[in-house]
Protein backbone atom coordinates (compact mmCIF):
# COMPACT_ATOMS: atom_id res chain seq x y z
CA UNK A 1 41.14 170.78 79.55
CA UNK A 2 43.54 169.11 76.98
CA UNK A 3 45.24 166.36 77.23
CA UNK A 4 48.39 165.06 75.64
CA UNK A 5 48.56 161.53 74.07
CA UNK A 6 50.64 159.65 76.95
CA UNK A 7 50.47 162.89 78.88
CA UNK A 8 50.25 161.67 83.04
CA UNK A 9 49.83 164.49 85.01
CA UNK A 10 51.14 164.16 88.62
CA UNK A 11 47.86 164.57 90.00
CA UNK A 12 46.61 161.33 88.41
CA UNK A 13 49.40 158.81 89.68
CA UNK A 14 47.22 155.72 88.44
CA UNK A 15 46.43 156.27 85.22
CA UNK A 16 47.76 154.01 82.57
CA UNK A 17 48.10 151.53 85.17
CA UNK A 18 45.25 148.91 85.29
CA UNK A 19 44.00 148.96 89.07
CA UNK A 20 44.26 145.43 91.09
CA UNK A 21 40.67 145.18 92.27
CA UNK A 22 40.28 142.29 95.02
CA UNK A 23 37.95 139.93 93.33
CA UNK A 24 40.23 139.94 90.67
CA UNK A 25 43.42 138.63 92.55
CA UNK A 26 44.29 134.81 92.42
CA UNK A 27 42.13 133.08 95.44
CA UNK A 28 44.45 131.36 97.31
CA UNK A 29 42.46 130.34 100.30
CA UNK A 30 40.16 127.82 98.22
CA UNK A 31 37.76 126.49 100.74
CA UNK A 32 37.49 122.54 100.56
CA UNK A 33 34.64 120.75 98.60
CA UNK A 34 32.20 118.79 100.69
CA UNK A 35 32.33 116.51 98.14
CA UNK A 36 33.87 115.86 94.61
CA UNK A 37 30.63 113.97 92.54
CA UNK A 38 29.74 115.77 89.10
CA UNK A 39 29.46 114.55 85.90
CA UNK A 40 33.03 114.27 84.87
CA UNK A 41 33.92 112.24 87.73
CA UNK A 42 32.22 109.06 87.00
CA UNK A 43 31.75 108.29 83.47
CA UNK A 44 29.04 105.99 83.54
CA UNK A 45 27.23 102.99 85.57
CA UNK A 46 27.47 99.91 84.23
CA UNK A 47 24.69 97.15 84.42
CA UNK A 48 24.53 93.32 83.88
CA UNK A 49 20.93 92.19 83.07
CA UNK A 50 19.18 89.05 82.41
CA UNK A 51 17.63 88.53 79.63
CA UNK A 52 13.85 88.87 81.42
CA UNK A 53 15.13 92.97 82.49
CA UNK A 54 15.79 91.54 86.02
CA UNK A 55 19.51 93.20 87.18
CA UNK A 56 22.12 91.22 88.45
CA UNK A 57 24.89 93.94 89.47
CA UNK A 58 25.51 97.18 88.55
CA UNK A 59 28.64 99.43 89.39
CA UNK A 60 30.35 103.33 88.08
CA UNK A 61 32.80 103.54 85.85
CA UNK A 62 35.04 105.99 86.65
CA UNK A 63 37.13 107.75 84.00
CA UNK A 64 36.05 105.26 80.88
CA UNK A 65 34.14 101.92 79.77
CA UNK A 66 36.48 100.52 78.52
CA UNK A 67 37.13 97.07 77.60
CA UNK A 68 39.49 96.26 80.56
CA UNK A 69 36.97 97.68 82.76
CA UNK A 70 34.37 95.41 81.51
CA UNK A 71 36.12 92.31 81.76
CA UNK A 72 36.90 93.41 85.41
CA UNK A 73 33.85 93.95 86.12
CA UNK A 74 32.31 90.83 84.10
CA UNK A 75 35.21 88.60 86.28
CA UNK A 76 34.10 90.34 89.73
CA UNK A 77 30.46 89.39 89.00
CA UNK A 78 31.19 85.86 87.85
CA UNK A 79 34.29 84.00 89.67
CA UNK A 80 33.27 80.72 89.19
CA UNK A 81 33.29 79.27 85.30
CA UNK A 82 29.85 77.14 86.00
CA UNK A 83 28.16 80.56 87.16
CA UNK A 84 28.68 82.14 83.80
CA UNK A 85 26.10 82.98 81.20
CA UNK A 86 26.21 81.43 77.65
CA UNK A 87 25.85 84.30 76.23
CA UNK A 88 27.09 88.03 77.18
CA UNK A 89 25.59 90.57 75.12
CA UNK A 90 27.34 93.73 74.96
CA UNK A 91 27.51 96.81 72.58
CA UNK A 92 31.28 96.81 72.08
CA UNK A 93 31.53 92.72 72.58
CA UNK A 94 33.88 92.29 69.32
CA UNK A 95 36.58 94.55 71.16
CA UNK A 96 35.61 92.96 74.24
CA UNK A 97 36.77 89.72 72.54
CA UNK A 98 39.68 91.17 70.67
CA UNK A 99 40.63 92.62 74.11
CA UNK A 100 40.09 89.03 75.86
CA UNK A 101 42.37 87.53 73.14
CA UNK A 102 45.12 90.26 73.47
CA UNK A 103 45.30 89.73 77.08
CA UNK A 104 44.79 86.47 77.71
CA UNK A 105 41.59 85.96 79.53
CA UNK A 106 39.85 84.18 76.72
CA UNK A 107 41.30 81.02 77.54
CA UNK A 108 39.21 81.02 80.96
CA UNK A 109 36.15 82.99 78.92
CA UNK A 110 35.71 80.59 75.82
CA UNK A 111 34.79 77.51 78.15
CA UNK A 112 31.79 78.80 79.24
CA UNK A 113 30.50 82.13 76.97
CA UNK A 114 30.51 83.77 73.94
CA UNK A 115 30.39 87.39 73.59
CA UNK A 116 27.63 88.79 70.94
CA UNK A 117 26.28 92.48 70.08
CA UNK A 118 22.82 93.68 71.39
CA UNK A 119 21.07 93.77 68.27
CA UNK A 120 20.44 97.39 68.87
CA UNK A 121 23.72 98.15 68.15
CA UNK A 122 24.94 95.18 65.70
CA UNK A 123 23.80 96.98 62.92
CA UNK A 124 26.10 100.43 63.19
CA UNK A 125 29.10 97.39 63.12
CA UNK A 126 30.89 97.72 60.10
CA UNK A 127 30.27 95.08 57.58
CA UNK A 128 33.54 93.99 56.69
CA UNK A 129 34.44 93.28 59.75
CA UNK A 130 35.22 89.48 59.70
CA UNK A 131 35.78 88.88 63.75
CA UNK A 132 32.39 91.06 64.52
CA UNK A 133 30.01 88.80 61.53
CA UNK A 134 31.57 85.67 62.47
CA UNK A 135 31.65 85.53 66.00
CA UNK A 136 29.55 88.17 67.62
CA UNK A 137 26.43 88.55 65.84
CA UNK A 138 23.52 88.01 67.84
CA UNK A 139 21.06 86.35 64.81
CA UNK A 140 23.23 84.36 62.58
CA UNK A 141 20.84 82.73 59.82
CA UNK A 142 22.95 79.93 58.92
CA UNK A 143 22.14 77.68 61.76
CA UNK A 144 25.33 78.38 63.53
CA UNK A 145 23.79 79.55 66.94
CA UNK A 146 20.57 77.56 67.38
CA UNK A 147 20.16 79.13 71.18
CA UNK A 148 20.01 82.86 69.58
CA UNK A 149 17.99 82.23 66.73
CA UNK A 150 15.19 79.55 66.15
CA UNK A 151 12.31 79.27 63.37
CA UNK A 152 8.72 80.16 64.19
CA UNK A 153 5.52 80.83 62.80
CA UNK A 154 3.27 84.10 62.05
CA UNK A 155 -0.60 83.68 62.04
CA UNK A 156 -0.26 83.29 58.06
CA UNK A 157 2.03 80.12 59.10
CA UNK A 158 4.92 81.31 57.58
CA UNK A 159 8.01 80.29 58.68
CA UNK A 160 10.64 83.37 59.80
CA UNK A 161 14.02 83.64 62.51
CA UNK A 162 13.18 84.54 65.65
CA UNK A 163 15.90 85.39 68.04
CA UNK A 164 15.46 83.22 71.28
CA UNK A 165 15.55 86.20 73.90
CA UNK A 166 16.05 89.45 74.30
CA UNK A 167 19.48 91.83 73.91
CA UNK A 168 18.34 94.96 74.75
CA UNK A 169 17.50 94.56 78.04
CA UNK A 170 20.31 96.66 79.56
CA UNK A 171 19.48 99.69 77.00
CA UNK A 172 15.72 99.33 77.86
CA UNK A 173 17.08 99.75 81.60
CA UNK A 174 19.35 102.58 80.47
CA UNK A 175 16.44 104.27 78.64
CA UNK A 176 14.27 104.13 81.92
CA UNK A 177 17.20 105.25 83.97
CA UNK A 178 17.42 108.10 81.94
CA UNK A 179 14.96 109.68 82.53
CA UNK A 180 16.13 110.81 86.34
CA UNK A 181 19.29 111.77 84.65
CA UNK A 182 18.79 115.58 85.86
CA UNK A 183 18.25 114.75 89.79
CA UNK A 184 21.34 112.41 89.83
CA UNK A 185 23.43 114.98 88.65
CA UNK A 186 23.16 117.10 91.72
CA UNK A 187 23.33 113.98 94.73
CA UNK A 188 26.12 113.53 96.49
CA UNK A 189 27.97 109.92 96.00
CA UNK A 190 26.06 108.53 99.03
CA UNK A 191 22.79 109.73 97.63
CA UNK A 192 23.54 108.86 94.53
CA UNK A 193 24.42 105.23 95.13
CA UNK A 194 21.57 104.31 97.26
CA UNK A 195 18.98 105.79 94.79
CA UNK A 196 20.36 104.15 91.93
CA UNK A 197 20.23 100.63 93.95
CA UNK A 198 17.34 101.76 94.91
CA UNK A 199 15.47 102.49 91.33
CA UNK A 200 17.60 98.71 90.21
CA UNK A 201 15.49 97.18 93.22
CA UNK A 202 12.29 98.71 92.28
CA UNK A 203 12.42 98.02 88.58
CA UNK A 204 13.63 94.31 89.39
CA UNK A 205 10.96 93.62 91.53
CA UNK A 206 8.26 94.91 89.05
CA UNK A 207 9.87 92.61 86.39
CA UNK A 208 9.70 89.46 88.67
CA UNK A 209 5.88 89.91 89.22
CA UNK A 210 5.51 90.86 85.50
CA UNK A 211 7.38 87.73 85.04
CA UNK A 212 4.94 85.67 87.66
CA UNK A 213 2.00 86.54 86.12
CA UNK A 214 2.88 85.65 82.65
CA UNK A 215 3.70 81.94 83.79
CA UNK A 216 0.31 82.14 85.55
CA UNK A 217 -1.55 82.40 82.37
CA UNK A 218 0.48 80.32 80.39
CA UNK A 219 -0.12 77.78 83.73
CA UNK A 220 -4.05 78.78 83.58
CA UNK A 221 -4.42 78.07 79.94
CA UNK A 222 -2.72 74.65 79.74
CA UNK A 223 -5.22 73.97 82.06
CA UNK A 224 -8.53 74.81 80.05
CA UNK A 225 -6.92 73.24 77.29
CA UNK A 226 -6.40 69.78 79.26
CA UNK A 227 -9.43 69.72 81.76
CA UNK A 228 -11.62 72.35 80.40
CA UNK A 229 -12.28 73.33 83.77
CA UNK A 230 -11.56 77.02 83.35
């Protein structure tokens, strides 16, 4: 049979009318999450490393890492001026100290550190940037910062800048971290927090005994050198 553009016969009431199916309708009965961890929840954790790889603290970041949250964070860790490192090496730590400036905070801050960039990242800064070259660069040549940066000698005997310790030790952690980036993305909070202390634990202790038994050979060769006895 023939049909008629916009023809509705009565025995097809429904026709040109789209049909409300039930999975389509608005769920308005949304049962409550056991939970609310996922990816977009917590931005990031944050970790404050010696310069050996040995983790002091760690703790998530919520929506952002951004400066305020750092200093937060830094000021949590270390209350007490004569507890705080000479150096704080940080990725972003020329808007850390812009940020420390604007705010304030410097004036407790300047007493007792200085902020530099890990040298990972020092050399995406952009050059003319006079606050970042001057004050946050983690190998100044000039003799400015004898702590970060001393003279040594290669097997040729050639004099070069060394820097004094390393600034990479939270992205090595990161980079090791990373790679149980896929199982921490489905743990709850709980889980989540007592594996990552967990791993931080693990990896600390394996740096102290790494640590341990390079003093032991530097301990066990002083002593063939002085007695000969080994």
């Amino acid at each position: 049979m023939l049909r008629k553009p916009a023809e509705n016969p009565p025995w097809n009431k429904n026709r040109g009318r789209r049909v409300q199916q039930s999975h389509d309708e608005s769920d308005t009965n949304i049962p409550k999450k056991s939970h609310y961890f996922s990816a977009s929840h917590y931005y990031c954790v944050e970790t404050i490393c010696a310069p050996c790889g040995a983790v002091i603290a760690w703790t998530k970041f919520v929506k952002s890492e951004s400066t305020t949250n750092i200093l937060k964070f830094l000021e949590d860790v270390f209350p007490d001026e004569e507890l705080r490192p000479d150096y704080i090496c940080i990725d972003k730590a020329c808007k850390l100290l812009r940020t420390a400036v604007a705010n304030g905070s410097w004036v407790d801050w300047f007493k007792s550190s200085r902020f530099v960039v890990d040298g990972y990242h020092y050399t995406n800064h952009h050059s003319d940037d006079y606050l970042c070259r001057k004050w946050c660069n983690p190998a100044p040549q000039d003799g400015s910062a004898p702590n970060l940066v001393y003279i040594a000698q290669d097997r040729n005997g050639e004099r070069y800048h060394k820097r004094a310790f390393n600034t990479q030790a939270c992205e090595q952690l990161n980079s090791w971290l990373g790679g149980f980036e896929s199982i921490m993305k489905c743990m709850t909070p709980s889980n989540f927090n007592w594996f990552i202390h967990s791993m931080i634990f693990y990896h600390t202790q394996q740096v102290i005994k790494w640590q341990n038994s390079q003093n032991f050979s530097i301990i066990s060769e002083d002593f063939e050198h002085d007695d000969g006895l080994l």
